[in-house]
C-alpha atoms as a PDB file:
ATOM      1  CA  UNK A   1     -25.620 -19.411   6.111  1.00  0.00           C
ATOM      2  CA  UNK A   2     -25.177 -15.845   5.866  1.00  0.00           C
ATOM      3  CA  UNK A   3     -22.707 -13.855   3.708  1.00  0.00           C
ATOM      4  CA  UNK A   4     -21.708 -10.472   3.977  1.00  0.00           C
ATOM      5  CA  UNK A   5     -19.276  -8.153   2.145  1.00  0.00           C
ATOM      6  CA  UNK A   6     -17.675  -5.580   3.753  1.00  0.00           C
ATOM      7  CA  UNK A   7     -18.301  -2.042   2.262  1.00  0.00           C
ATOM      8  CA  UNK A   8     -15.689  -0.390   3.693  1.00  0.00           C
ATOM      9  CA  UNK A   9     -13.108  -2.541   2.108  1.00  0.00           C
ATOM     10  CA  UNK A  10     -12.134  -2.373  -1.354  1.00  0.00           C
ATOM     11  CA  UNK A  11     -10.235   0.595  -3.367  1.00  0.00           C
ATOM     12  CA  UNK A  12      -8.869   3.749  -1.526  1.00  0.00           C
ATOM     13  CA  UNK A  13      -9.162   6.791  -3.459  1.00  0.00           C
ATOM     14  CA  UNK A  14      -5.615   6.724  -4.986  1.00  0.00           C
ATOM     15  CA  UNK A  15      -5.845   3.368  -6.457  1.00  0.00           C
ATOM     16  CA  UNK A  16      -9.464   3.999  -8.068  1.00  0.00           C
ATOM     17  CA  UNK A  17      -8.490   7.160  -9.477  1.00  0.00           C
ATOM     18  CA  UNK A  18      -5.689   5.427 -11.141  1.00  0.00           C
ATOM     19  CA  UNK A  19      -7.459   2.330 -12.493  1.00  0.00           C
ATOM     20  CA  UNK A  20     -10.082   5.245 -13.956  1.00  0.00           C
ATOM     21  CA  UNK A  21      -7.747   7.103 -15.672  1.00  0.00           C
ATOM     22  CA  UNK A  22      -6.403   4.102 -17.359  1.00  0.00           C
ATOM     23  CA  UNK A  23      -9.358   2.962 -18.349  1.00  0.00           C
ATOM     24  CA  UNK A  24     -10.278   6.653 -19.974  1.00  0.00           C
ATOM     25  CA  UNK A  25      -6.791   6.583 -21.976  1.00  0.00           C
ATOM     26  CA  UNK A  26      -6.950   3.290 -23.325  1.00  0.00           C
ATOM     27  CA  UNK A  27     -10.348   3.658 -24.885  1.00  0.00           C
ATOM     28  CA  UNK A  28      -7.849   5.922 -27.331  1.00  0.00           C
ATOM     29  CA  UNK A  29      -5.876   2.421 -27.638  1.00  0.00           C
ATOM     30  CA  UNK A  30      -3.032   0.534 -25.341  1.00  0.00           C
ATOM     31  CA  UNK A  31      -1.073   2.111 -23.141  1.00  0.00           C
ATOM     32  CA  UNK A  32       2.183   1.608 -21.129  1.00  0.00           C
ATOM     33  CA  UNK A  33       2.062   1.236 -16.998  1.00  0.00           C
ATOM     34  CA  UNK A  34       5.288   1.274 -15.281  1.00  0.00           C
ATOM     35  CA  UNK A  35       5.083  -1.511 -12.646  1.00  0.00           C
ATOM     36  CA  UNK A  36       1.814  -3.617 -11.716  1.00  0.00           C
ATOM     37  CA  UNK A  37      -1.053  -1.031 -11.531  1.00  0.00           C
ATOM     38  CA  UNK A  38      -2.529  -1.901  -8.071  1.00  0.00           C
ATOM     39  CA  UNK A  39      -0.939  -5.184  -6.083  1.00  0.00           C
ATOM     40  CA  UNK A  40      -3.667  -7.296  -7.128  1.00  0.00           C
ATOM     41  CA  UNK A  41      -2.945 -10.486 -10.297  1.00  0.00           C
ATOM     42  CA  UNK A  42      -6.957 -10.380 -11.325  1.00  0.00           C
ATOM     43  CA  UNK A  43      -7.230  -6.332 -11.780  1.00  0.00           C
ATOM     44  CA  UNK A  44      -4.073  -6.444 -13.533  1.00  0.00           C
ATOM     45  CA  UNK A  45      -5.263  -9.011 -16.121  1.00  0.00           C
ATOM     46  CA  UNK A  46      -8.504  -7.894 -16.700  1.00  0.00           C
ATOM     47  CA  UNK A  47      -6.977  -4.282 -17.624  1.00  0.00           C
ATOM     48  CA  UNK A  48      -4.000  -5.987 -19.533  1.00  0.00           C
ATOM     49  CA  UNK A  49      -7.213  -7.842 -21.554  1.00  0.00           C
ATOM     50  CA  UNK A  50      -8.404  -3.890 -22.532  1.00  0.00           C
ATOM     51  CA  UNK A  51      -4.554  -2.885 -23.263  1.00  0.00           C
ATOM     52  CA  UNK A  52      -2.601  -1.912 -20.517  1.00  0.00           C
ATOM     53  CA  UNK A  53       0.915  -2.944 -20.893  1.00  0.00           C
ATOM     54  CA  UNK A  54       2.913  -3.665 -17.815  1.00  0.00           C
ATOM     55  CA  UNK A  55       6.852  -2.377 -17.828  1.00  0.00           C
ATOM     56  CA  UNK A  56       9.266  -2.634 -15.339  1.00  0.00           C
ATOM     57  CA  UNK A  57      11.580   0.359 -14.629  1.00  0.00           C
ATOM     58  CA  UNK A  58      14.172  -0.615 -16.845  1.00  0.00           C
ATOM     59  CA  UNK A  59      12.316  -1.130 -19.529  1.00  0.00           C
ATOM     60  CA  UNK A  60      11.265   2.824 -19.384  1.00  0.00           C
ATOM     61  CA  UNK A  61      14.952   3.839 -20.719  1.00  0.00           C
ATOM     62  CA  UNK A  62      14.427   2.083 -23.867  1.00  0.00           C
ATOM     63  CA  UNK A  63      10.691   3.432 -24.739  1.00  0.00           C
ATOM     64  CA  UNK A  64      10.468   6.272 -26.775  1.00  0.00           C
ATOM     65  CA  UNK A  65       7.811   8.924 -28.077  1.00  0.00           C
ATOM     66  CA  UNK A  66       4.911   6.766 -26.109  1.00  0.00           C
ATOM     67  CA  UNK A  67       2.739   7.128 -23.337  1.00  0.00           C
ATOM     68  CA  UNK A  68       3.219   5.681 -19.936  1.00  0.00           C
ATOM     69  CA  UNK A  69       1.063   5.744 -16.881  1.00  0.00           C
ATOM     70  CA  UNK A  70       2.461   6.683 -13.373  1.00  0.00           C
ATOM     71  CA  UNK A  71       0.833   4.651 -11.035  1.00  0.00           C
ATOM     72  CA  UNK A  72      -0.663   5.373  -7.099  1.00  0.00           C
ATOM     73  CA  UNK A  73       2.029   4.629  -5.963  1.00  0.00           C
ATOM     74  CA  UNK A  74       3.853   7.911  -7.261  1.00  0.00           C
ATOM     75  CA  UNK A  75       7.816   8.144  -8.682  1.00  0.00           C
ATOM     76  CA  UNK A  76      11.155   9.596  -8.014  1.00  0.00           C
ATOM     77  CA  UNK A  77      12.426  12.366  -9.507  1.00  0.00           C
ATOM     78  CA  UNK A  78      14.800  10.313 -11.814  1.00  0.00           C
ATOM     79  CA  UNK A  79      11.414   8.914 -13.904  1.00  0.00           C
ATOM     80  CA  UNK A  80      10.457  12.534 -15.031  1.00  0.00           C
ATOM     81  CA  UNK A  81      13.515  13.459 -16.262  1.00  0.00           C
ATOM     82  CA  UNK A  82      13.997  10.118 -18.561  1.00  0.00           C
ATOM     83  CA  UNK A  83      10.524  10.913 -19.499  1.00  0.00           C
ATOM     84  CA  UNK A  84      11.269  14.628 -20.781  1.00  0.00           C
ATOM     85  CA  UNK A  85      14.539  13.119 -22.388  1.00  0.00           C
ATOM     86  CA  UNK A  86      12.967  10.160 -23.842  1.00  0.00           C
ATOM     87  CA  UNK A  87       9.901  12.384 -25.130  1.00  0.00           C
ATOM     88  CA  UNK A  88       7.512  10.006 -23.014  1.00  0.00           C
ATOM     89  CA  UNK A  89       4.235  11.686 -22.132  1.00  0.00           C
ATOM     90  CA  UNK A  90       3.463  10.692 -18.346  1.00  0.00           C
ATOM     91  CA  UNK A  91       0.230  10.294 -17.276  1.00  0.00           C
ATOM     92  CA  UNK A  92       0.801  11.125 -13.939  1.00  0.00           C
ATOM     93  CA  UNK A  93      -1.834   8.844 -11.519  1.00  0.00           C
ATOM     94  CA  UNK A  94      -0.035   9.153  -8.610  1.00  0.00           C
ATOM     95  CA  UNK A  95      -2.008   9.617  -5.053  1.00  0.00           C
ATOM     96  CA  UNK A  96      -2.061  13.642  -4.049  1.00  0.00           C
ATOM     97  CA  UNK A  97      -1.804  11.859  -0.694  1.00  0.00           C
ATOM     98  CA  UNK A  98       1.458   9.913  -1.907  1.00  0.00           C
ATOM     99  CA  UNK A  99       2.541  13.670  -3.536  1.00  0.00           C
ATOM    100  CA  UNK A 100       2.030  15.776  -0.404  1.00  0.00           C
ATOM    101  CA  UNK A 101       4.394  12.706   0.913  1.00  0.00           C
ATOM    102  CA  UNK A 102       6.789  12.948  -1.381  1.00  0.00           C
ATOM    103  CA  UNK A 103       6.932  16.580  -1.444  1.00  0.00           C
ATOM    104  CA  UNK A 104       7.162  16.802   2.078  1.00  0.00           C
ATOM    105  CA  UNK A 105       9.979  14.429   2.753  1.00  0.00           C
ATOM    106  CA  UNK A 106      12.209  16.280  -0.137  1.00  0.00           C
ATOM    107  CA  UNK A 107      11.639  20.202   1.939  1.00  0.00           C
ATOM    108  CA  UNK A 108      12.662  17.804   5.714  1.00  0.00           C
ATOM    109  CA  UNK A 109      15.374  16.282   3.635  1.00  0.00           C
ATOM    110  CA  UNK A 110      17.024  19.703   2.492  1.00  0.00           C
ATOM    111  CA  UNK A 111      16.671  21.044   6.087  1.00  0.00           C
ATOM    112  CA  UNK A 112      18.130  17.708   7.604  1.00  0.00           C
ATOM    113  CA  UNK A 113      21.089  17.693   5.520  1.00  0.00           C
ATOM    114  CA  UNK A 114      22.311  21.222   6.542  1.00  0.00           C
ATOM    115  CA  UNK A 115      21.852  19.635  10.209  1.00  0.00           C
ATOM    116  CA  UNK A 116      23.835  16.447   9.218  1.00  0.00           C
ATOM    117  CA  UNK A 117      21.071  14.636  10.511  1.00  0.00           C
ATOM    118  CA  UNK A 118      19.485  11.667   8.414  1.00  0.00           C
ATOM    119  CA  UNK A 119      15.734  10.648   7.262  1.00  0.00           C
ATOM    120  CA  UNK A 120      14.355   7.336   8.205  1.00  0.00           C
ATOM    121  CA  UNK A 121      11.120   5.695   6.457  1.00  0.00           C
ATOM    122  CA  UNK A 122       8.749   3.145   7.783  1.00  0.00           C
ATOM    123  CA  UNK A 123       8.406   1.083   5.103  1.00  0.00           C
ATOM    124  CA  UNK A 124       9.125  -1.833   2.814  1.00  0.00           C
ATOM    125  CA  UNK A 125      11.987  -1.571   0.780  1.00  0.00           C
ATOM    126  CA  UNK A 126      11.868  -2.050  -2.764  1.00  0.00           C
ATOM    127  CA  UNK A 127       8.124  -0.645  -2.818  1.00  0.00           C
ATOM    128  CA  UNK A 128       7.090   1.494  -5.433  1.00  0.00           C
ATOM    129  CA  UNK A 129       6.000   4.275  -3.047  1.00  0.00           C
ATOM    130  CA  UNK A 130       9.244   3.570  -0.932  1.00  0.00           C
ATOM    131  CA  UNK A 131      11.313   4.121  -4.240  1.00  0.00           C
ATOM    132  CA  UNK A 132       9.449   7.076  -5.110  1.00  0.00           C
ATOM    133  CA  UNK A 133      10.341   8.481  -1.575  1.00  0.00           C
ATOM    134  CA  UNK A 134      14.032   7.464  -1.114  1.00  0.00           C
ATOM    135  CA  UNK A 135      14.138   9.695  -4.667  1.00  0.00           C
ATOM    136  CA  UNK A 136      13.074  12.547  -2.878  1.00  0.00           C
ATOM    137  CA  UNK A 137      16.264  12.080  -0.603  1.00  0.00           C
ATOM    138  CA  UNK A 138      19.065  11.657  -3.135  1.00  0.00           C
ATOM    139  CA  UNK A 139      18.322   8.051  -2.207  1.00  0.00           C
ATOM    140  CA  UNK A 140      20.080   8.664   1.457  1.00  0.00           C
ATOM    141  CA  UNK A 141      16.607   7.709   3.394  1.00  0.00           C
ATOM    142  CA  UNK A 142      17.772   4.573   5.622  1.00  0.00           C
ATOM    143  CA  UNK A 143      14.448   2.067   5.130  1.00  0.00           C
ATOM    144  CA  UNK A 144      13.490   0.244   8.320  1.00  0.00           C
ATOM    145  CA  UNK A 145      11.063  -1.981   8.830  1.00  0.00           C
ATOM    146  CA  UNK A 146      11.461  -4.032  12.533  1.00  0.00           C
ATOM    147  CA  UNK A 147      13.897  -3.299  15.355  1.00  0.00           C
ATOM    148  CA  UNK A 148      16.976  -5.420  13.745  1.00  0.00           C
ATOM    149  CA  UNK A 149      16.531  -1.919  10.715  1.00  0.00           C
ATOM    150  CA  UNK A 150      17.485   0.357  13.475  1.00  0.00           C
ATOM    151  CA  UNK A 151      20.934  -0.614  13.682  1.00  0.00           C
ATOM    152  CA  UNK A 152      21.300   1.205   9.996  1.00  0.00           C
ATOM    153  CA  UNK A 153      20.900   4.457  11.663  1.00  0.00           C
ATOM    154  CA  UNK A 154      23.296   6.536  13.349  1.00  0.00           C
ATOM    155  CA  UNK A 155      22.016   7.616  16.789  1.00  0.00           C
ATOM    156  CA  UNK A 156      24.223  10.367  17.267  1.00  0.00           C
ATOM    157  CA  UNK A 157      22.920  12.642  14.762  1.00  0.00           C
ATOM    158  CA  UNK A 158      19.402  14.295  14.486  1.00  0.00           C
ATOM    159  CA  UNK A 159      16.450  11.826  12.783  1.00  0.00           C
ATOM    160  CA  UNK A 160      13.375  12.634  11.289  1.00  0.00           C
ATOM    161  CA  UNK A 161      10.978  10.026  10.383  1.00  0.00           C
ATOM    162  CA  UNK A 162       8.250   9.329   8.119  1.00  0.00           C
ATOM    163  CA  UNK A 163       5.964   6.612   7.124  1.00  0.00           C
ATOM    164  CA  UNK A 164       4.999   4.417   3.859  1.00  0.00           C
ATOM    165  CA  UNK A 165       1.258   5.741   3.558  1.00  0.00           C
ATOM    166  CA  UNK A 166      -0.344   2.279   3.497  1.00  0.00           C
ATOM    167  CA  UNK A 167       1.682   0.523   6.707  1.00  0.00           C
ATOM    168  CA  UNK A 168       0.194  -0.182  10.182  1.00  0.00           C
ATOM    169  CA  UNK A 169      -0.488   2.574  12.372  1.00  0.00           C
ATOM    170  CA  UNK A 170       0.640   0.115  15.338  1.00  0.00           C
ATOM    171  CA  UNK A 171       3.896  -0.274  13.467  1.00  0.00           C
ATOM    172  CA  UNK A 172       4.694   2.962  12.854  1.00  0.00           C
ATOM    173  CA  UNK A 173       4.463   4.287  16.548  1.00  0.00           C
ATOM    174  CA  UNK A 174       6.399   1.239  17.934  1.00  0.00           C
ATOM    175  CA  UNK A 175       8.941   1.930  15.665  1.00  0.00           C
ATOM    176  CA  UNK A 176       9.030   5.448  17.027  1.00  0.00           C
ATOM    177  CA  UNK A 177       9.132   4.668  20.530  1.00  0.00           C
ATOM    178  CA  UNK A 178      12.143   2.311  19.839  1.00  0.00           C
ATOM    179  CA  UNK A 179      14.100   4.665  18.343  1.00  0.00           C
ATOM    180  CA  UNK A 180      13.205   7.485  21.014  1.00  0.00           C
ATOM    181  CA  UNK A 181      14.733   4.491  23.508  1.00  0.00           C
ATOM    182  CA  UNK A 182      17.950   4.764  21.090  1.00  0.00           C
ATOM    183  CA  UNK A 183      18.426   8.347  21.459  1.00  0.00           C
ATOM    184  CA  UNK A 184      17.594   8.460  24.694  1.00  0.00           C
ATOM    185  CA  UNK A 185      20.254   5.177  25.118  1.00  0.00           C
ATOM    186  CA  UNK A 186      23.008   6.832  23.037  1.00  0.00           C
ATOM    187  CA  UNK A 187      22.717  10.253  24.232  1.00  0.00           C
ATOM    188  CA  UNK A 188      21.182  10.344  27.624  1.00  0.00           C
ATOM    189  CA  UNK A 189      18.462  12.510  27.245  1.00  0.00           C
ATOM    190  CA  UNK A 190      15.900  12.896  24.303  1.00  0.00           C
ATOM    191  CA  UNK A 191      15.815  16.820  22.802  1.00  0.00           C
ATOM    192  CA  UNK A 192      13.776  18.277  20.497  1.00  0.00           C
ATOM    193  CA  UNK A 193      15.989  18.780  17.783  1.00  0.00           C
ATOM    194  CA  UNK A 194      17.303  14.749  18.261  1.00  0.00           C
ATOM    195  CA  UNK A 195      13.904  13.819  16.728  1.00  0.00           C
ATOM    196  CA  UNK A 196      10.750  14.553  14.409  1.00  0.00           C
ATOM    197  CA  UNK A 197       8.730  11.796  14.057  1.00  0.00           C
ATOM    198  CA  UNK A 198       5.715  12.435  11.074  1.00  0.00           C
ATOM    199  CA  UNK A 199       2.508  10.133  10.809  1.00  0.00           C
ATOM    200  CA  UNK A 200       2.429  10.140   7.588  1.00  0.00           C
ATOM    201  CA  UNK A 201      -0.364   7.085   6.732  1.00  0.00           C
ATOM    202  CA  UNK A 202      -2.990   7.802   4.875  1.00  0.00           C
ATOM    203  CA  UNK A 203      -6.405   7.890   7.288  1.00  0.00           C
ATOM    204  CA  UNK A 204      -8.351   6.351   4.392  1.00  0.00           C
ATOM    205  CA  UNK A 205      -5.966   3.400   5.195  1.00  0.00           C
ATOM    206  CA  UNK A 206      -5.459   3.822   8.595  1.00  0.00           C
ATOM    207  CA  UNK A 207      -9.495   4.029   9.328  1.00  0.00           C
ATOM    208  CA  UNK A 208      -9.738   0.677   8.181  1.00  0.00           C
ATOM    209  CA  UNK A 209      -8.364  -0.695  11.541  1.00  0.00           C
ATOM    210  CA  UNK A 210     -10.859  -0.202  13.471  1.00  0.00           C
ATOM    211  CA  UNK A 211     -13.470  -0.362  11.248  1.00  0.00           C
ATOM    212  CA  UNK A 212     -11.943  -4.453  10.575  1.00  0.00           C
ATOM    213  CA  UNK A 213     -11.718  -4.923  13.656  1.00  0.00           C
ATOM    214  CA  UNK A 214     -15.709  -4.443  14.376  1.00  0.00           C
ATOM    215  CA  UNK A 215     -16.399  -6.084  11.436  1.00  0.00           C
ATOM    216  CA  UNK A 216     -14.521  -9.014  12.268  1.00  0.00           C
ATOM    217  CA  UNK A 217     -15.729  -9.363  15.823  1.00  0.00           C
ATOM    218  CA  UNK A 218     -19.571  -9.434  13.933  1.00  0.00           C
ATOM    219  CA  UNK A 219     -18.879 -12.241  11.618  1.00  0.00           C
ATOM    220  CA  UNK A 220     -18.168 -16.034  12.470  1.00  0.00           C
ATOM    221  CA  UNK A 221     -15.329 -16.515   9.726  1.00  0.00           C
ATOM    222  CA  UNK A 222     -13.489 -13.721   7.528  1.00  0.00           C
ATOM    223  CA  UNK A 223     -12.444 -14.613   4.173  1.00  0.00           C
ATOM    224  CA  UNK A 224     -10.205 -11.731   3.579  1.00  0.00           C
ATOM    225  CA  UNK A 225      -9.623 -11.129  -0.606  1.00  0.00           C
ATOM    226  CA  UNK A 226      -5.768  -9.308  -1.249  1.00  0.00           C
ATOM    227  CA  UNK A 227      -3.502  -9.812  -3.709  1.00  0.00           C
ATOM    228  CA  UNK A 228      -0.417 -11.766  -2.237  1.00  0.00           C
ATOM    229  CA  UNK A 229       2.046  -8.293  -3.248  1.00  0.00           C
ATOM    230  CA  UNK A 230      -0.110  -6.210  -1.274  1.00  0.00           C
ATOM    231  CA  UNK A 231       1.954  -4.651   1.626  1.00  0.00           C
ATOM    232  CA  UNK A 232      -1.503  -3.003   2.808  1.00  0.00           C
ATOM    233  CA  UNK A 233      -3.506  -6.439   1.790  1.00  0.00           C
ATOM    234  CA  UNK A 234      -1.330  -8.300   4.698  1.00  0.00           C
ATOM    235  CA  UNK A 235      -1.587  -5.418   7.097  1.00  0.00           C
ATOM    236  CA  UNK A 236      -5.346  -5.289   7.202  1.00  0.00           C
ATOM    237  CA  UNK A 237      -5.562  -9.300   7.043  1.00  0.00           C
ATOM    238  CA  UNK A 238      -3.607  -9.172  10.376  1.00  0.00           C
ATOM    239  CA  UNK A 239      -5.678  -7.364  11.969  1.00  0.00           C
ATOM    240  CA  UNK A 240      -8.607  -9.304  10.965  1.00  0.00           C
ATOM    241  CA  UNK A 241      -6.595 -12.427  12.358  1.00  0.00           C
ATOM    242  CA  UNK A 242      -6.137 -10.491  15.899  1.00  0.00           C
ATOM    243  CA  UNK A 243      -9.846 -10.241  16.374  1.00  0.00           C
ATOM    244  CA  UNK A 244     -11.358 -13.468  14.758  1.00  0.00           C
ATOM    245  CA  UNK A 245      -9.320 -16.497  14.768  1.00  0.00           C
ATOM    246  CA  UNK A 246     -11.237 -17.735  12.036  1.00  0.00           C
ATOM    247  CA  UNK A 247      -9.887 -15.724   9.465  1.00  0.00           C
ATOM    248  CA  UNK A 248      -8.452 -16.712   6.355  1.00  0.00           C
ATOM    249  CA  UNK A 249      -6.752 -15.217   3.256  1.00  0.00           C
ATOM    250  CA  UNK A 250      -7.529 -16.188  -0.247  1.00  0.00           C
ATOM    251  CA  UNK A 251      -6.340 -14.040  -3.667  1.00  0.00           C
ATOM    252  CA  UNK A 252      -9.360 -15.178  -5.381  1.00  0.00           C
ATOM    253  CA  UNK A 253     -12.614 -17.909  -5.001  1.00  0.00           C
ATOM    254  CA  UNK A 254     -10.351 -20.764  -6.360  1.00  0.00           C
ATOM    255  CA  UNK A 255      -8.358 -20.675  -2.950  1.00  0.00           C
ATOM    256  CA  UNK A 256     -11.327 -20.771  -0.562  1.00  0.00           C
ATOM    257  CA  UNK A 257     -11.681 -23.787   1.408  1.00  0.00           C
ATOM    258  CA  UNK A 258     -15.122 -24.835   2.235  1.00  0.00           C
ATOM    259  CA  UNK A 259     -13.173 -26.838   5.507  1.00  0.00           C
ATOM    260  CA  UNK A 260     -13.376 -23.607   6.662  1.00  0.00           C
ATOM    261  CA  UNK A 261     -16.823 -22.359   6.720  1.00  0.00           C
ATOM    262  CA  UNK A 262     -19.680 -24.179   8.761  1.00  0.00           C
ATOM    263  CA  UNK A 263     -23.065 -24.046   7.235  1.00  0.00           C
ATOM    264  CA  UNK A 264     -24.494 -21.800  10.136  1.00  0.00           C
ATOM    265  CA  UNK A 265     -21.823 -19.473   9.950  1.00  0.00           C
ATOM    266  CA  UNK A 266     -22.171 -15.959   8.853  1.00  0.00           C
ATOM    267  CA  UNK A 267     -18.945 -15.692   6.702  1.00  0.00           C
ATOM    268  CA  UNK A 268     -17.473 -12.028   6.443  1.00  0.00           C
ATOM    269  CA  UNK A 269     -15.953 -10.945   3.146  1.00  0.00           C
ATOM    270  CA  UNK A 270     -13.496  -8.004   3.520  1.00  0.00           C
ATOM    271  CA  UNK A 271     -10.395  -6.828   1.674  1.00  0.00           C
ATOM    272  CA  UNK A 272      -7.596  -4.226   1.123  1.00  0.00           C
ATOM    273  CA  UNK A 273      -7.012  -1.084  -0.248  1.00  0.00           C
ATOM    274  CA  UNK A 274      -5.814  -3.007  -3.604  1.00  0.00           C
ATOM    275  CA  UNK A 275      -9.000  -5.088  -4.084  1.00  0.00           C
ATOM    276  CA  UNK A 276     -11.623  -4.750  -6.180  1.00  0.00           C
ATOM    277  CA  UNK A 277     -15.273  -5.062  -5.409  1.00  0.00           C
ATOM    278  CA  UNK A 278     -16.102  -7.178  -8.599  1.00  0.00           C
ATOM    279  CA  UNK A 279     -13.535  -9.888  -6.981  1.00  0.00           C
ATOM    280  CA  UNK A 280     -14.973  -9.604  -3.394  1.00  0.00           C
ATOM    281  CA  UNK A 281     -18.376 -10.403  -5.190  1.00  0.00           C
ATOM    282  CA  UNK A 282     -17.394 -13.486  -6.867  1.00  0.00           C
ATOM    283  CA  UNK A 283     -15.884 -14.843  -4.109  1.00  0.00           C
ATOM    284  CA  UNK A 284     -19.348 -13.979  -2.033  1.00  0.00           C
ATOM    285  CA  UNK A 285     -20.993 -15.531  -5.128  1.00  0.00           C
ATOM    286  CA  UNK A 286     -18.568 -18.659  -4.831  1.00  0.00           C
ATOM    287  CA  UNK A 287     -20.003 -19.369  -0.966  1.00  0.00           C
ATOM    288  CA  UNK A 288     -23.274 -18.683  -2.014  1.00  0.00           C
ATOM    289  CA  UNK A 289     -23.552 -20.906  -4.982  1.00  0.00           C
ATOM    290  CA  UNK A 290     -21.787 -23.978  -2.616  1.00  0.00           C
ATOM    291  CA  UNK A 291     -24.064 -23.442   0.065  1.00  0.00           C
ATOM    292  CA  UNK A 292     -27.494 -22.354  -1.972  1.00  0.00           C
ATOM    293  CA  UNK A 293     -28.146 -19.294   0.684  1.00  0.00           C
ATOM    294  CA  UNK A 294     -28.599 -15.892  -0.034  1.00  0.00           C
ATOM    295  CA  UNK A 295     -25.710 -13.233  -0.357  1.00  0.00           C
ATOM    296  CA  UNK A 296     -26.661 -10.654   2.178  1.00  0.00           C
ATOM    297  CA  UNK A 297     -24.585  -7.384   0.709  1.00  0.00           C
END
């Protein structure tokens, strides 16, 4: 029995810069976050255990003279302002990635408009970064996720598209070749000023691919560690299930199922952008301690 963990996998930049800068404020005492920190239950309990207080958006409206974290995941443009008029200081978290994003997809949006054209995002809706980007847009972005999403848009005007930062690279391109067949469908031909189409995932995410993908192939059985909210946690645990039948997702130790593991195998541990290494560990720890092998890290 051999276990490895994955080094590549665990927090992207974003998400560790915010879970630092929580930790820094509260050591001045508790302190607000609007929506779940990082999509992962453990993380957020052990930071809710040091004082982190988890609020939903429309619980902001009625907090007053208190400070709130903006998460990774970044905001729209409505949060600041009930901030400022709610005397809320923000402590603003959010990804530069997810900001150059954001900012981005507001200057495309103002030219669009003037074209009558429309803006079109990859991504889930109802995610936090997806919010934060449809607020850039006066709300107007149409969301699409799989071909049936494509009937939202309106073929005979310009489209410019952009992407969630933490969705598949695969994804993203298929859904721009379908809706190049569209325009090309609709109006005959395909012109430059029908569409823009703007990778716009993050290559800390989007590096992970491959680098799964070899990792996979080099193990016997994956245990991939996510968070079951984790858009990018599902993403990357496909992947791992294209390459190596074998592998199997688990939010923490409790859910892994020694049925699964041989004792010859060497058993991969990997995870997503959301997951800790401290929870990677235990569940490495977890194998270990059933099989009485050493953890190879």
């Amino acid at each position: 029995m051999q276990v490895t963990i994955d080094q590549n996998s665990g927090y992207c930049f974003g998400v560790e810069f915010a879970i630092q800068m929580a930790e820094d404020e509260m050591q001045e005492g508790s302190l607000y976050c609007l929506g779940d920190i990082v999509h992962n239950s453990m993380e957020v309990k052990r930071l809710n255990d040091k004082g982190l207080k988890i609020i939903e958006r429309d619980d902001l409206k009625n907090i007053k003279d208190s400070k709130v974290l903006i998460r990774a995941h970044g905001e729209p443009p409505e949060t600041y302002q009930l901030a400022l008029e709610n005397n809320i200081e923000l402590v603003d978290a959010s990804c530069p990635v997810v900001l150059k994003l954001q900012n981005r997809v507001k200057i495309a949006y103002d030219k669009i408009k003037k074209a009558g054209g429309q803006i079109v995002i990859y991504g889930k809706t109802g995610h936090a970064e997806v919010i934060g980007l449809t607020g850039q847009t006066n709300n107007e972005a149409i969301i699409v996720m799989e071909e049936a999403d494509l009937d939202k848009i309106d073929f005979s005007k310009p489209v410019t598209l952009f992407s969630q930062t933490t969705k598949s690279t695969k994804g993203f391109y298929h859904i721009r070749e379908l809706i190049e067949e569209r325009i090309k469908a609709h109006k005959g031909e395909l012109e430059e000023i029908d569409f823009t189409a703007n990778d716009s995932i993050c290559r800390q995410v989007s590096n992970r691919e491959p680098q799964l993908l070899k990792f996979s192939e080099e193990v016997d059985v994956i245990i991939f560690v996510s968070g079951k909210k984790s858009s990018n946690g599902k993403a990357l645990y496909s992947v791992c299930k294209q390459q190596n039948e074998r592998s199997y997702f688990v939010e923490n130790e409790e859910e892994v199922d020694f049925d699964w593991i041989r004792p010859s195998d060497h058993v991969g541990i990997c995870g997503a952008t959301s997951t800790p290494m401290w929870l990677m560990q235990n569940v490495a720890q977890y194998i270990e301690n059933h099989f009485a092998e050493t953890v190879e890290i």
